[in-house]
C-alpha atoms as a PDB file:
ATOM      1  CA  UNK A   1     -32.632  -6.405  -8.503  1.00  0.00           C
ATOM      2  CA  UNK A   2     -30.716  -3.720  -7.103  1.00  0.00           C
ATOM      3  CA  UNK A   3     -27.135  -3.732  -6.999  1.00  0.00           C
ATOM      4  CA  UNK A   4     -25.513  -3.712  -3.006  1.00  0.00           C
ATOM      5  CA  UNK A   5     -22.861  -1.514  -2.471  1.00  0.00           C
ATOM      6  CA  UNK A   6     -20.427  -3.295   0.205  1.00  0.00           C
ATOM      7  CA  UNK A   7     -17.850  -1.440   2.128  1.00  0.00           C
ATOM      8  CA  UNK A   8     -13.791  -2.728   1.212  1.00  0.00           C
ATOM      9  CA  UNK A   9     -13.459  -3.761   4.652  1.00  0.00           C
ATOM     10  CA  UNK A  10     -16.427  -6.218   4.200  1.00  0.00           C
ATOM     11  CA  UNK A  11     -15.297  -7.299   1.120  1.00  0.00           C
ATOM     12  CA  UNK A  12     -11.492  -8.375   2.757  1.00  0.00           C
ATOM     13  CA  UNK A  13     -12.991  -9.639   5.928  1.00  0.00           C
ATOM     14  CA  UNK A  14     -15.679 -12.034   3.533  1.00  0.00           C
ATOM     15  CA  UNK A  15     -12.393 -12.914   1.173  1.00  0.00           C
ATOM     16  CA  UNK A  16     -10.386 -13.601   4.618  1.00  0.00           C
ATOM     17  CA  UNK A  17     -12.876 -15.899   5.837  1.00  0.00           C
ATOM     18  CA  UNK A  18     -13.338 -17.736   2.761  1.00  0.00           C
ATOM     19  CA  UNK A  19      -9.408 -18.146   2.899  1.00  0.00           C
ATOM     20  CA  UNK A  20      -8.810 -19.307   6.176  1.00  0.00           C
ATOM     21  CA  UNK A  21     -11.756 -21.726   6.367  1.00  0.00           C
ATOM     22  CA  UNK A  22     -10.571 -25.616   4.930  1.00  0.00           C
ATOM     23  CA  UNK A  23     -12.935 -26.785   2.900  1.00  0.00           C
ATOM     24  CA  UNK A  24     -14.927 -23.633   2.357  1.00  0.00           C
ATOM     25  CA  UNK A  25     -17.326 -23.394  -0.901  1.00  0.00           C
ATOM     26  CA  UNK A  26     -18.106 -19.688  -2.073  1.00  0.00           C
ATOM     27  CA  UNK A  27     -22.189 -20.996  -1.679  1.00  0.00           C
ATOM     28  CA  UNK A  28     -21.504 -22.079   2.141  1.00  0.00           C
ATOM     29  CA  UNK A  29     -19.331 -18.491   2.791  1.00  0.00           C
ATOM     30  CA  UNK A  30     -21.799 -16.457   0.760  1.00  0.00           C
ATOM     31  CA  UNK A  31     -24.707 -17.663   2.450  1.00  0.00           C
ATOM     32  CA  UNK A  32     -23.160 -17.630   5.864  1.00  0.00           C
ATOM     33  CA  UNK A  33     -22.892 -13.673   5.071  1.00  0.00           C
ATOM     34  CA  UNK A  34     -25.893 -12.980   3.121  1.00  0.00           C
ATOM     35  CA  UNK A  35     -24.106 -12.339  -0.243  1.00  0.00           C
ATOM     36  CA  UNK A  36     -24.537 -13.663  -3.461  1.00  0.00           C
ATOM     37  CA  UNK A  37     -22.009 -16.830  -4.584  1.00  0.00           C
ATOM     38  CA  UNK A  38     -21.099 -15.294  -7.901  1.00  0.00           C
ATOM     39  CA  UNK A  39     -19.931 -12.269  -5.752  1.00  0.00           C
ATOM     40  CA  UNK A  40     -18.058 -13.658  -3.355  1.00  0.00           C
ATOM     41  CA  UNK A  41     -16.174 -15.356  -6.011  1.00  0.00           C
ATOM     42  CA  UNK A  42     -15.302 -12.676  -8.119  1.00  0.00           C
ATOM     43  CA  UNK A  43     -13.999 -10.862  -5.357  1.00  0.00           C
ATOM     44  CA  UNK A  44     -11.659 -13.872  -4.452  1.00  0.00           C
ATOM     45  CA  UNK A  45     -10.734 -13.678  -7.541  1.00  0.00           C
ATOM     46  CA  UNK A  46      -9.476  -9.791  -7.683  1.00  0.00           C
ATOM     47  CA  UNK A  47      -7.833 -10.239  -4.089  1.00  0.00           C
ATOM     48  CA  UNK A  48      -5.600 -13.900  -5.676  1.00  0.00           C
ATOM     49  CA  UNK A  49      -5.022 -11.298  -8.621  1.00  0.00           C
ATOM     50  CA  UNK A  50      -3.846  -8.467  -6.906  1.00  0.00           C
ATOM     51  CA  UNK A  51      -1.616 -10.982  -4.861  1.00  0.00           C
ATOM     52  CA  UNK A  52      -0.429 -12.629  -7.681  1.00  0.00           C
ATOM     53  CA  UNK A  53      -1.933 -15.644  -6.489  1.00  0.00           C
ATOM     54  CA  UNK A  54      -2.443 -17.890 -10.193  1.00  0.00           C
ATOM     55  CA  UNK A  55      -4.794 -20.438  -8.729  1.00  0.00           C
ATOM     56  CA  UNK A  56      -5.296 -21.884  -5.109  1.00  0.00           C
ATOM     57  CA  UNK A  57      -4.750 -24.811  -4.336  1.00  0.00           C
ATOM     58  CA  UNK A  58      -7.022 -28.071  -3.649  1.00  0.00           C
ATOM     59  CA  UNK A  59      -9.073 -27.595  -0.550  1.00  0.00           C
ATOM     60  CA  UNK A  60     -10.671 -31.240   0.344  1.00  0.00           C
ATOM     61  CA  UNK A  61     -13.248 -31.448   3.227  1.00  0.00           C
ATOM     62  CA  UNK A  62     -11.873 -33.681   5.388  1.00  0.00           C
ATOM     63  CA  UNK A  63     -14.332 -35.814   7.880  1.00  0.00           C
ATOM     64  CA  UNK A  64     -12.654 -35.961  11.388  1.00  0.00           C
ATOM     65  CA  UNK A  65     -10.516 -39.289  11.655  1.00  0.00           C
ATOM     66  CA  UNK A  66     -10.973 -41.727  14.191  1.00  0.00           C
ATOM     67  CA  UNK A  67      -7.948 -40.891  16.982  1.00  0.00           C
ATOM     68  CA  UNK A  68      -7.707 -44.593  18.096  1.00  0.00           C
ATOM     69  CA  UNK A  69      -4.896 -46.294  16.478  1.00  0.00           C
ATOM     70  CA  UNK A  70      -2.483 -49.016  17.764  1.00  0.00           C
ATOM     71  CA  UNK A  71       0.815 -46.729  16.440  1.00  0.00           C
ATOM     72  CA  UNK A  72       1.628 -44.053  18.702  1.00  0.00           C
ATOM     73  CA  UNK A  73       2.947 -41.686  16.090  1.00  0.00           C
ATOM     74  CA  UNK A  74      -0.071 -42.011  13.673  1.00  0.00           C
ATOM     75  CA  UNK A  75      -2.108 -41.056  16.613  1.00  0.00           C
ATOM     76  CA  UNK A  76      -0.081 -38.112  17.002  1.00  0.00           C
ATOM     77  CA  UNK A  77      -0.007 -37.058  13.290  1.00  0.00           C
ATOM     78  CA  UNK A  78      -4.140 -37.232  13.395  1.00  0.00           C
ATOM     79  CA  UNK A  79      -3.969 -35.143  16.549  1.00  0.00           C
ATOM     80  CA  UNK A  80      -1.906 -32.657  15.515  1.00  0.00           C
ATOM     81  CA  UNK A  81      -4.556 -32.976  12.228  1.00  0.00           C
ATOM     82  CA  UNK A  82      -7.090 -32.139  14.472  1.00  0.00           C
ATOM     83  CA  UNK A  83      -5.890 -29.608  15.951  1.00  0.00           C
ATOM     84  CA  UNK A  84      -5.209 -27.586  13.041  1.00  0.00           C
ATOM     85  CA  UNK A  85      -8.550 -28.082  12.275  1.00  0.00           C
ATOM     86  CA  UNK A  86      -9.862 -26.789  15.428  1.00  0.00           C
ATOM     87  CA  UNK A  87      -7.716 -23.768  15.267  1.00  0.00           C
ATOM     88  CA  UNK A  88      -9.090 -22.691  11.676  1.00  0.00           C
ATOM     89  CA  UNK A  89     -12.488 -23.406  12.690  1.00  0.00           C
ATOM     90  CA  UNK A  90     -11.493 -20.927  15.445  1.00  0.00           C
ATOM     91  CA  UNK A  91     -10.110 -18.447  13.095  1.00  0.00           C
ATOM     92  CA  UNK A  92     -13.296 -18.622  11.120  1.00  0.00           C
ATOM     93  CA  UNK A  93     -15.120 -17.858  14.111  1.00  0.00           C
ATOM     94  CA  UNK A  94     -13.789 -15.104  15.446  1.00  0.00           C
ATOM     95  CA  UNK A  95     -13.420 -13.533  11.643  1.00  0.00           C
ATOM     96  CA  UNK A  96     -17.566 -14.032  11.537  1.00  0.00           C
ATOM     97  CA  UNK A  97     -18.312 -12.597  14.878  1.00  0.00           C
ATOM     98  CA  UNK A  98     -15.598  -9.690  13.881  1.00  0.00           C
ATOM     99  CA  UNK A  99     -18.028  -8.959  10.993  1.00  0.00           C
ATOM    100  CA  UNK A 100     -21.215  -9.831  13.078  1.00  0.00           C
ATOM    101  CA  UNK A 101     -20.035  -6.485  15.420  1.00  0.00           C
ATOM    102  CA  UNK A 102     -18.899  -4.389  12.588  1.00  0.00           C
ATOM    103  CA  UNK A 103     -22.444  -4.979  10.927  1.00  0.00           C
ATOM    104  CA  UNK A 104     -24.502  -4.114  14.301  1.00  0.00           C
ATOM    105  CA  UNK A 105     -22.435  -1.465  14.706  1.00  0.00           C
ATOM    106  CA  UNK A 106     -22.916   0.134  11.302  1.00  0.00           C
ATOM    107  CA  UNK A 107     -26.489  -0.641  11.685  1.00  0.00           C
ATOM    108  CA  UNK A 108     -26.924   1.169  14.908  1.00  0.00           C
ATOM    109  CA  UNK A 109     -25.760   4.198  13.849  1.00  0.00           C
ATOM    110  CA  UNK A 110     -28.303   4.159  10.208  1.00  0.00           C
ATOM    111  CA  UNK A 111     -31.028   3.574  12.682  1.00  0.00           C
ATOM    112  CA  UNK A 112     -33.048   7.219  12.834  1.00  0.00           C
ATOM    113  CA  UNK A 113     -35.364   6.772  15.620  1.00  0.00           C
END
């Protein structure tokens, strides 16, 4: 198998998204961006290194909690849960499409007609 040579802007936007996504597994990134899992780790890995970043910490999927609840301020506290959610789902998003556009872009100009 040939060995992929990926630009270092690829590599930080596909450690970026991997960061900013809860409950993110290197086999759900790496497949979301064609890479390989063992990959993706390892370059994880380098970027927590090079920030002097020992070990990350626990990143539990959490199912979406039921909003109805009789106190007020639990309600609020799973709101404000879901929110957050919503806006790193977002994040993830846009960091995707961001490499969706750099990728089309670079792929345009290879393309010798």
């Amino acid at each position: 198998m040939a060995l992929k040579d990926y630009s270092d802007e690829f590599k930080a936007d596909a450690v970026a998204l991997y960061e900013s996504t809860p409950g993110a597994t290197y086999k759900s990134i790496a497949a979301d961006l064609g890479i390989n899992r063992a990959t993706l780790r390892e370059w994880v890995l380098r970027d927590r290194e090079r920030r002097g970043v020992t070990a990350a910490p626990a990143r539990p999927a959490s199912p979406p909690a039921a909003v109805a609840s009789a106190d007020p301020d639990e309600r609020v506290r799973r709101l404000e849960a879901r929110v957050a959610e919503l806006e790193a789902s977002e994040r993830k998003l846009a960091t995707e499409r961001d490499i969706l556009r750099k990728a089309a872009k670079y792929f345009v100009g290879e393309t010798n007609w």
